[in-house]
Protein backbone atom coordinates (compact mmCIF):
# COMPACT_ATOMS: atom_id res chain seq x y z
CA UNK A 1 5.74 10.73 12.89
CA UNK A 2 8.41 11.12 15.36
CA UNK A 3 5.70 10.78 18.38
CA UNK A 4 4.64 7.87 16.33
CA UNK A 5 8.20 6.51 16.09
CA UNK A 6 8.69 6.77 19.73
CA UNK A 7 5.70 4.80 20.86
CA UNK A 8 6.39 1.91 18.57
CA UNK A 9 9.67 1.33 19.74
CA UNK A 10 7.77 1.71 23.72
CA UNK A 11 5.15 -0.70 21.65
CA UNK A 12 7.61 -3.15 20.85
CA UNK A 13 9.66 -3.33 23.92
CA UNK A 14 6.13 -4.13 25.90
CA UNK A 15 5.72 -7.04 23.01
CA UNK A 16 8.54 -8.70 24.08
CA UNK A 17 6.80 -8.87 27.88
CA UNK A 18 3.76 -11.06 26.62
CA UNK A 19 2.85 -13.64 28.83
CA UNK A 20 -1.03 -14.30 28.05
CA UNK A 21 -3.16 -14.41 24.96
CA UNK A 22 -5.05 -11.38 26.24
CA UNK A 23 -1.46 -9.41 26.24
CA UNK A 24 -0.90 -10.67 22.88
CA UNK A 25 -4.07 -9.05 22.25
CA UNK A 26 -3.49 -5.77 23.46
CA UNK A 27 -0.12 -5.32 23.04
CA UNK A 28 0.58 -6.20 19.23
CA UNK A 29 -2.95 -5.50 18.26
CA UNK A 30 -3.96 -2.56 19.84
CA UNK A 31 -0.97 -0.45 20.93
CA UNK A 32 1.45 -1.64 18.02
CA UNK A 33 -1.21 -0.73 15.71
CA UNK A 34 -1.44 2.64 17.07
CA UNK A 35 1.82 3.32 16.69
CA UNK A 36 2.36 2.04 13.43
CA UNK A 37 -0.73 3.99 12.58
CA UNK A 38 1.03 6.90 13.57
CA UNK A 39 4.54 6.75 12.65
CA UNK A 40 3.92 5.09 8.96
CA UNK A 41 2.00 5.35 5.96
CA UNK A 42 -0.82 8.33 6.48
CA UNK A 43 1.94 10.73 8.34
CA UNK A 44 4.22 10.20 5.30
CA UNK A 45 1.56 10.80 2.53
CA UNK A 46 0.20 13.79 3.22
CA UNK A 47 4.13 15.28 3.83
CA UNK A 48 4.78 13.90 0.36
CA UNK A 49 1.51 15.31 -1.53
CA UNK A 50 2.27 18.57 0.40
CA UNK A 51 5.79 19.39 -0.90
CA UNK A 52 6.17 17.13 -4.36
CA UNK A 53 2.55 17.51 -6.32
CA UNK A 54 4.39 18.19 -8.73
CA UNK A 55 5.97 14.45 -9.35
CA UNK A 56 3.39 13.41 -6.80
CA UNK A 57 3.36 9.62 -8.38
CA UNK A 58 7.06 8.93 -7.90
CA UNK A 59 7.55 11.01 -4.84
CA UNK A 60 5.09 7.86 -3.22
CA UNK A 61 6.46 5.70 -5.19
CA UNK A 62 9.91 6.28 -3.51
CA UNK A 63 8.28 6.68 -0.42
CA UNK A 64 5.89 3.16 -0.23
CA UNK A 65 8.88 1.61 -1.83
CA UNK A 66 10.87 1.70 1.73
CA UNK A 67 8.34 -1.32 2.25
CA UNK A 68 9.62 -3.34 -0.03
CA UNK A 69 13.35 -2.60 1.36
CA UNK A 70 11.76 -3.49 4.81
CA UNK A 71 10.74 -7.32 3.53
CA UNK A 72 14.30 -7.82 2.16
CA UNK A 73 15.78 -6.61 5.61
CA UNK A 74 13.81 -6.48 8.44
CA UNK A 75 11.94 -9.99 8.31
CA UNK A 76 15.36 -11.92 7.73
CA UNK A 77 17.04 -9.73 10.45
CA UNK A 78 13.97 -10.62 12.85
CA UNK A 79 14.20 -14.01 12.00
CA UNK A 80 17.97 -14.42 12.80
CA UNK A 81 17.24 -12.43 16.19
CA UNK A 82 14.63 -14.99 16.59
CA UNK A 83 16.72 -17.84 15.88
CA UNK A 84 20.18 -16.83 17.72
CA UNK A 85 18.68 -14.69 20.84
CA UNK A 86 14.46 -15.52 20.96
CA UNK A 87 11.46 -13.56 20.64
CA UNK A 88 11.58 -11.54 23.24
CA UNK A 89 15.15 -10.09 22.24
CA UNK A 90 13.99 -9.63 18.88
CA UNK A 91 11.00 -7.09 19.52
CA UNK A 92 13.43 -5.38 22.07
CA UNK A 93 15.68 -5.01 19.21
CA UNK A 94 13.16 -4.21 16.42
CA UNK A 95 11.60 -1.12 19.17
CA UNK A 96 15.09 0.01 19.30
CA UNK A 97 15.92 0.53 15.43
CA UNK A 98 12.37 2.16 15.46
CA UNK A 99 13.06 4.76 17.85
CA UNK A 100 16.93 5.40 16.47
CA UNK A 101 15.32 5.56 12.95
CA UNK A 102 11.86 7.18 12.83
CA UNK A 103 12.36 9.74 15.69
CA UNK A 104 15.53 11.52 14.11
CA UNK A 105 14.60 11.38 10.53
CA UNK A 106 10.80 12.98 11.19
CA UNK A 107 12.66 15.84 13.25
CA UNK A 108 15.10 16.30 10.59
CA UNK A 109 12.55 16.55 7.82
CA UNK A 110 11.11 19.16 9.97
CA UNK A 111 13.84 20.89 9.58
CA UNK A 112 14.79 20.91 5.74
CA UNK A 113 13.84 24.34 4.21
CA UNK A 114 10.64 24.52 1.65
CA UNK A 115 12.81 26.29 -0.79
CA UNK A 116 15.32 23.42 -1.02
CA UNK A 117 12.25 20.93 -1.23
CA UNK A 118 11.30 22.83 -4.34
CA UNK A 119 14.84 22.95 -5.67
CA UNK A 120 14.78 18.96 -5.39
CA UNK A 121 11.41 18.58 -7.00
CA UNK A 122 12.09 21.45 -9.98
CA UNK A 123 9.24 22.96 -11.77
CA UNK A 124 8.29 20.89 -14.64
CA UNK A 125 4.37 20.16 -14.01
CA UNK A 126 3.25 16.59 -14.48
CA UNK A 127 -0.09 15.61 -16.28
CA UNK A 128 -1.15 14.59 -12.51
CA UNK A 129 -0.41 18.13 -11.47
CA UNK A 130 -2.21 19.92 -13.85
CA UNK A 131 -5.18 17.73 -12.51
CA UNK A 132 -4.83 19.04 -9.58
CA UNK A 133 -4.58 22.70 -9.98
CA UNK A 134 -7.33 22.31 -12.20
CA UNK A 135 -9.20 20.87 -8.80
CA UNK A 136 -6.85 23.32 -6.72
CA UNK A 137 -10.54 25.80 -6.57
CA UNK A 138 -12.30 23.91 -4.31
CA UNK A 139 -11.19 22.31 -0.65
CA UNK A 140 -13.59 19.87 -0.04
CA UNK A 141 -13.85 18.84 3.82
CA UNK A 142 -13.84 14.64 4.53
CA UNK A 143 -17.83 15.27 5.01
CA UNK A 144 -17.91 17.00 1.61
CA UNK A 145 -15.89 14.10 -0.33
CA UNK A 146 -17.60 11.57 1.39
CA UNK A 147 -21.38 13.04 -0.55
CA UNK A 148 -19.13 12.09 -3.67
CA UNK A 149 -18.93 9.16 -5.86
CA UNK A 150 -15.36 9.30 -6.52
CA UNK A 151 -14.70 9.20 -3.62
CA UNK A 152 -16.65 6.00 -2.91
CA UNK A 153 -15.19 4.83 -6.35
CA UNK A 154 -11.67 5.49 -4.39
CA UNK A 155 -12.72 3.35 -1.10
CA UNK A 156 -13.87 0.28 -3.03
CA UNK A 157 -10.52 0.27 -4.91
CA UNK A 158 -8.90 0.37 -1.45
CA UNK A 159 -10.78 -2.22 0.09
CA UNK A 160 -11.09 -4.66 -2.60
CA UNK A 161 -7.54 -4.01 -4.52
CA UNK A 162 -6.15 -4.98 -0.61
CA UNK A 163 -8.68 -8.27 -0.16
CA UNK A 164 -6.70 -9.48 -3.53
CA UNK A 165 -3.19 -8.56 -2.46
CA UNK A 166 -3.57 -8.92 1.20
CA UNK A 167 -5.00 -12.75 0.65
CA UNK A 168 -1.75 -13.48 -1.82
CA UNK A 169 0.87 -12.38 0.92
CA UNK A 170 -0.52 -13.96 3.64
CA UNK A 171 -1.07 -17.13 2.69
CA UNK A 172 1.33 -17.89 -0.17
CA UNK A 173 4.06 -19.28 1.67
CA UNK A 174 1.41 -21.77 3.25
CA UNK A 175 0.18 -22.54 -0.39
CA UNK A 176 3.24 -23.32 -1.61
CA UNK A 177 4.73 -25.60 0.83
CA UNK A 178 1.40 -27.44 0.81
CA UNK A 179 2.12 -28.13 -2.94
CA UNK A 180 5.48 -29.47 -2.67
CA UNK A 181 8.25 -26.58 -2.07
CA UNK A 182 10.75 -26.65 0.01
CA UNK A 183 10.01 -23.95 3.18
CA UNK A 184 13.19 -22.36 2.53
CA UNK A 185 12.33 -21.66 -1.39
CA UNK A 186 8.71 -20.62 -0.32
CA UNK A 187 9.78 -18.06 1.79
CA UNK A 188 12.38 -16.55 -0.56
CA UNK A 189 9.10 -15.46 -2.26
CA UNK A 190 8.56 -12.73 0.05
CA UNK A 191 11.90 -11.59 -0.98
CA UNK A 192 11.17 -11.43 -4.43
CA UNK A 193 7.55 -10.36 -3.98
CA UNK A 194 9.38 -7.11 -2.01
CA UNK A 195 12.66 -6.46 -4.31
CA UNK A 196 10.03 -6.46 -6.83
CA UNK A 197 7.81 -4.02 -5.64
CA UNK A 198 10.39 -1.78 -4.84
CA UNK A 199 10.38 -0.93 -9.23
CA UNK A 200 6.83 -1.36 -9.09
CA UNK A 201 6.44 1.09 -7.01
CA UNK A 202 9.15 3.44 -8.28
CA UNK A 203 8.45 2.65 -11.87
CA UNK A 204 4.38 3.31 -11.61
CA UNK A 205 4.71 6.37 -9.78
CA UNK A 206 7.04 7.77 -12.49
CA UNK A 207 4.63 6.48 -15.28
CA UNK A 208 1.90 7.68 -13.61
CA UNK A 209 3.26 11.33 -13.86
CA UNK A 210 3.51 11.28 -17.52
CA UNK A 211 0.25 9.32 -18.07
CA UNK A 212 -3.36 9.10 -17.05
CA UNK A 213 -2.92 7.53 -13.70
CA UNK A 214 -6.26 5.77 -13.75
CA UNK A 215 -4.44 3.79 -16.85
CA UNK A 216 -1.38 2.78 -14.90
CA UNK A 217 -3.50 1.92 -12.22
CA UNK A 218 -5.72 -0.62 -14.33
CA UNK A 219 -2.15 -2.43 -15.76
CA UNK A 220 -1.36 -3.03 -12.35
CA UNK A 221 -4.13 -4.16 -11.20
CA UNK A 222 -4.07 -6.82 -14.05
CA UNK A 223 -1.11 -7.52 -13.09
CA UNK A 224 -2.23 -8.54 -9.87
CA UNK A 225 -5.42 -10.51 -11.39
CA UNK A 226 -2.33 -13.16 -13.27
CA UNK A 227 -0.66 -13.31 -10.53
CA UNK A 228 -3.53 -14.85 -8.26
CA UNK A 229 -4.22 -16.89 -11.11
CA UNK A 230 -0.56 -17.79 -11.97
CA UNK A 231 -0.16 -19.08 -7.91
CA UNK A 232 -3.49 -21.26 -8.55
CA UNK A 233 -1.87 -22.79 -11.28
CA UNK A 234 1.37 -23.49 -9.73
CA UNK A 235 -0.75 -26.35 -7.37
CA UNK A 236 -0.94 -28.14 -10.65
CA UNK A 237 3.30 -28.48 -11.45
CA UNK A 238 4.80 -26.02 -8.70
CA UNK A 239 8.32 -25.06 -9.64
CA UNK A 240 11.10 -23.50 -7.88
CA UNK A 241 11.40 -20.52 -10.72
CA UNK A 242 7.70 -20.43 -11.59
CA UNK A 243 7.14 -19.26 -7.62
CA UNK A 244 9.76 -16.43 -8.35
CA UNK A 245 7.97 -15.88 -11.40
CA UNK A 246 4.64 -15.28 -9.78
CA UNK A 247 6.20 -13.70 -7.14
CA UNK A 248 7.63 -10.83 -9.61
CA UNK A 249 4.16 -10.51 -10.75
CA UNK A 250 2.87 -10.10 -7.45
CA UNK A 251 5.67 -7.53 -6.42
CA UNK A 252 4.52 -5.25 -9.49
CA UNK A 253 0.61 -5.91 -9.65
CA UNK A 254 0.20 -4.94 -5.89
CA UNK A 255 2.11 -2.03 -5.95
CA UNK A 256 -0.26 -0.48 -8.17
CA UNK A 257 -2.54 -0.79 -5.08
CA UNK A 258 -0.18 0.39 -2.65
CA UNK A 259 1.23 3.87 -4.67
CA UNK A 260 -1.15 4.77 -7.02
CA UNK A 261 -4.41 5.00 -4.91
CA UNK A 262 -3.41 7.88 -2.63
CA UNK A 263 -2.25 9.71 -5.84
CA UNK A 264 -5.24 8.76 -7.08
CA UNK A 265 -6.89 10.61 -4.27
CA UNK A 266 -4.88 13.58 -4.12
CA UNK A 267 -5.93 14.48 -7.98
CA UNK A 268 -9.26 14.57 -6.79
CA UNK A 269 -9.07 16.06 -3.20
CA UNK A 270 -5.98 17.71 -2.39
CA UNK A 271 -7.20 20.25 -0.51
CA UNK A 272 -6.07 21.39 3.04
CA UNK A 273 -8.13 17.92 4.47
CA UNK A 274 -6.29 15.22 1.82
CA UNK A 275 -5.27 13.75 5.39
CA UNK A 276 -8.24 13.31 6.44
CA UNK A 277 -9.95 12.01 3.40
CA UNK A 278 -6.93 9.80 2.72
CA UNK A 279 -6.97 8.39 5.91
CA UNK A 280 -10.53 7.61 5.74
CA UNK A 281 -9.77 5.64 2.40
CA UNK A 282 -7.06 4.10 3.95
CA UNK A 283 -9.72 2.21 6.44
CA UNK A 284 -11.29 0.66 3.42
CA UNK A 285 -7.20 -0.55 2.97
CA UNK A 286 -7.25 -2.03 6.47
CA UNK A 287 -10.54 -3.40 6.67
CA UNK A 288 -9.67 -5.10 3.35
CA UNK A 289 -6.33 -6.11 4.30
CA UNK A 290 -8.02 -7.88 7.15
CA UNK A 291 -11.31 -9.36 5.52
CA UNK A 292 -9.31 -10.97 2.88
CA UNK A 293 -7.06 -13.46 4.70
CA UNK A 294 -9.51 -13.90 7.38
CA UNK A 295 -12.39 -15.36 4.27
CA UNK A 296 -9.58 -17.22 2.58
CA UNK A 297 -8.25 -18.94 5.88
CA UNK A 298 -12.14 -20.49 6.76
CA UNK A 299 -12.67 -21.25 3.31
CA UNK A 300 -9.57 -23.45 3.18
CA UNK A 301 -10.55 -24.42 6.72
CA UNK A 302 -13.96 -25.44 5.10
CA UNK A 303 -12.71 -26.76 1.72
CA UNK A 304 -9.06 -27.89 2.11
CA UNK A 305 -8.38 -25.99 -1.50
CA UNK A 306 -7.16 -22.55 -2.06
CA UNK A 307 -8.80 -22.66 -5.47
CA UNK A 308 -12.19 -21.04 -4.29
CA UNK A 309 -10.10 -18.02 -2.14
CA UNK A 310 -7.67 -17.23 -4.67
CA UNK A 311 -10.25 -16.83 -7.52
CA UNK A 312 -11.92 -14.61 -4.80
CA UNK A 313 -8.76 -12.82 -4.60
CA UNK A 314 -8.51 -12.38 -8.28
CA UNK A 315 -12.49 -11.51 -8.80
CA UNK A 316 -11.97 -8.82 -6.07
CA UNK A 317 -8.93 -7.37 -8.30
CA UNK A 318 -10.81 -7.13 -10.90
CA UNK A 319 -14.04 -4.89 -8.65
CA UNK A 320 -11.14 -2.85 -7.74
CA UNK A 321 -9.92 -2.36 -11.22
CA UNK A 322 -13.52 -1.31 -12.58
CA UNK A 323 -13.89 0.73 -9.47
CA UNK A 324 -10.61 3.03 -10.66
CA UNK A 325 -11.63 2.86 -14.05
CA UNK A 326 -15.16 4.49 -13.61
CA UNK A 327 -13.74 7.15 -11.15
CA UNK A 328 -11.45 7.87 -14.81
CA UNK A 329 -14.46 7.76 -16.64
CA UNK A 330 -16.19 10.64 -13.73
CA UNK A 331 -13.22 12.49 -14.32
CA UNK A 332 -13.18 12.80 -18.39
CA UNK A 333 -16.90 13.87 -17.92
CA UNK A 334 -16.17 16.68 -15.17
CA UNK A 335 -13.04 17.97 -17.21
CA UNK A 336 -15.69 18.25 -20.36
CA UNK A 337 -18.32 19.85 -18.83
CA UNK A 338 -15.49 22.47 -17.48
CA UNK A 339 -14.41 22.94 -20.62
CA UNK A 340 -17.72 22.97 -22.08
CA UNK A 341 -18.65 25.90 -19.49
CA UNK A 342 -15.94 27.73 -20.37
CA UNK A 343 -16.37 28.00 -23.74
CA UNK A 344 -20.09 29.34 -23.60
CA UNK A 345 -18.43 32.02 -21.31
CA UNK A 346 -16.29 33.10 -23.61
């Protein structure tokens, strides 16, 4: 993470140098992306599941909450840069809080003692824990998982769970201004959509520790469904507090995709390689993340509605949601067999 922190802020300087399409190219879509690769989310899961199985579900859920803090600062502090210094001052600035952030805080979590990380997290196992050490026999490899269905189960909820979410955040703001809101109340969405994912995120991950995670996992993604359908039917009478309204639903319901998942994963392969098998599921996340704006954009382009992409959006929820559920379902069946098996040894 700190190398990773490093070369974003190096990343984000050179952004601030782009001249040409071709650098735009390169720069923020190649190198940035490296480097956010890097310094961000895959790094910081598999430090978590290492040192807090325990509460694995709020240990993410504190961790991918820090997003959520990073729409209600970052984007209005880039913004003002943008509007009192320019662009180019703004990345220069943004590549320096990187480097002063990221860089000191991965060395000094390098440094924190594994008996004070156990202190912090205590001893009191979680249903989610006991999951895992009943899994804790085997190790599978990313080559091994990848022969399962779970873990196929796993990558569709990625990938679909982030063509929903992903196709909500990016073109809401657009949606909503088309439909009669002021600019300034549209993008006060993304505020709300990020304050509330920050309990979302928190709040599932505790939940999700005390309770079949597959189940808090399928009332998020729910969640999510309304909230796709709740921004369709804002075109009809769009309202200042029914866009904060959606957007709370938004905040919560896509968390569920964000947190839970990698827990999610972790029950079922948390094994020396849960980086590498996460990270693999984590390319469904990007490929979705991409696909999904991209379809909704040249529908609209091809339509001039957003009905037909957002009840894409929601139908793709939904695939995700069925795709957790029967990975639940593969579960309950392994842990009765087990217990089946050990009762004719007895």
């Amino acid at each position: 993470m700190a190398a990773g922190g490093a070369a974003m802020g190096l990343a984000l300087f050179t952004d601030s140098c782009i001249d040409t399409p071709m650098e735009l190219d390169v720069g923020c879509g190649v190198l940035t992306a490296l480097a956010v690769a890097a310094a961000g989310w895959v790094p910081a899961l598999v430090h978590v599941q290492r040192e807090f199985q325990d509460r694995l579900g709020l240990a993410i859920g504190i961790a991918s909450s820090g997003v959520g803090v990073g729409m209600m600062l970052v984007v209005p502090l880039a913004q003002l840069l943008i509007d009192e210094f320019g662009w180019r001052t703004a990345f220069q600035v943004l590549g320096l809080l990187s480097v002063a952030w990221i860089v000191p805080s991965s060395l000094w979590l390098m440094r924190v003692p594994h008996a004070e990380i156990r202190e912090i997290r205590g001893r009191t196992p979680s249903s989610s824990s006991r999951t895992q050490e009943q899994n804790s026999g085997s190790d599978p490899s990313l080559r091994e998982a990848m022969r399962t269905q779970p873990f196929w189960l796993l990558m569709a909820a990625f990938f679909f769970g982030n063509v929903s979410s992903q196709t909500l955040h990016v073109h809401q703001v657009a949606y909503l201004v088309d439909h009669g809101l002021s600019a300034i109340v549209a993008a006060t969405v993304v505020g709300v959509v990020g304050f509330s994912s920050i309990f979302g995120k928190t709040g599932g991950g505790w939940l999700s520790d005390r309770v079949e995670r597959e189940l808090v996992y399928a009332a998020g993604i729910a969640i999510l469904v309304a909230s796709a359908l709740v921004l369709l039917a804002l075109g009809a009478s769009p309202t200042r507090w029914g866009a904060y309204g959606y957007a709370v639903l938004l905040g919560v319901g896509y968390s569920a995709t964000a947190s839970l998942i990698p827990a999610m994963v972790s029950d079922r392969f948390s094994g020396r390689h849960f980086g590498a098998i996460v990270g693999a599921g984590l390319i469904g996340s990007a490929a979705g993340s991409a696909a999904g704006p991209w379809l909704a954009g040249s529908l609209y382009d091809a339509t001039g509605s957003y009905t037909l992409p957002f009840l894409i959006a929601a139908g793709c929820g939904v695939i995700a949601g069925a795709a957790g559920w029967h990975a639940r379902t593969l579960r309950k069946f392994g842990e009765r067999a087990d217990g089946w098996r050990r009762w004719k040894q007895r």
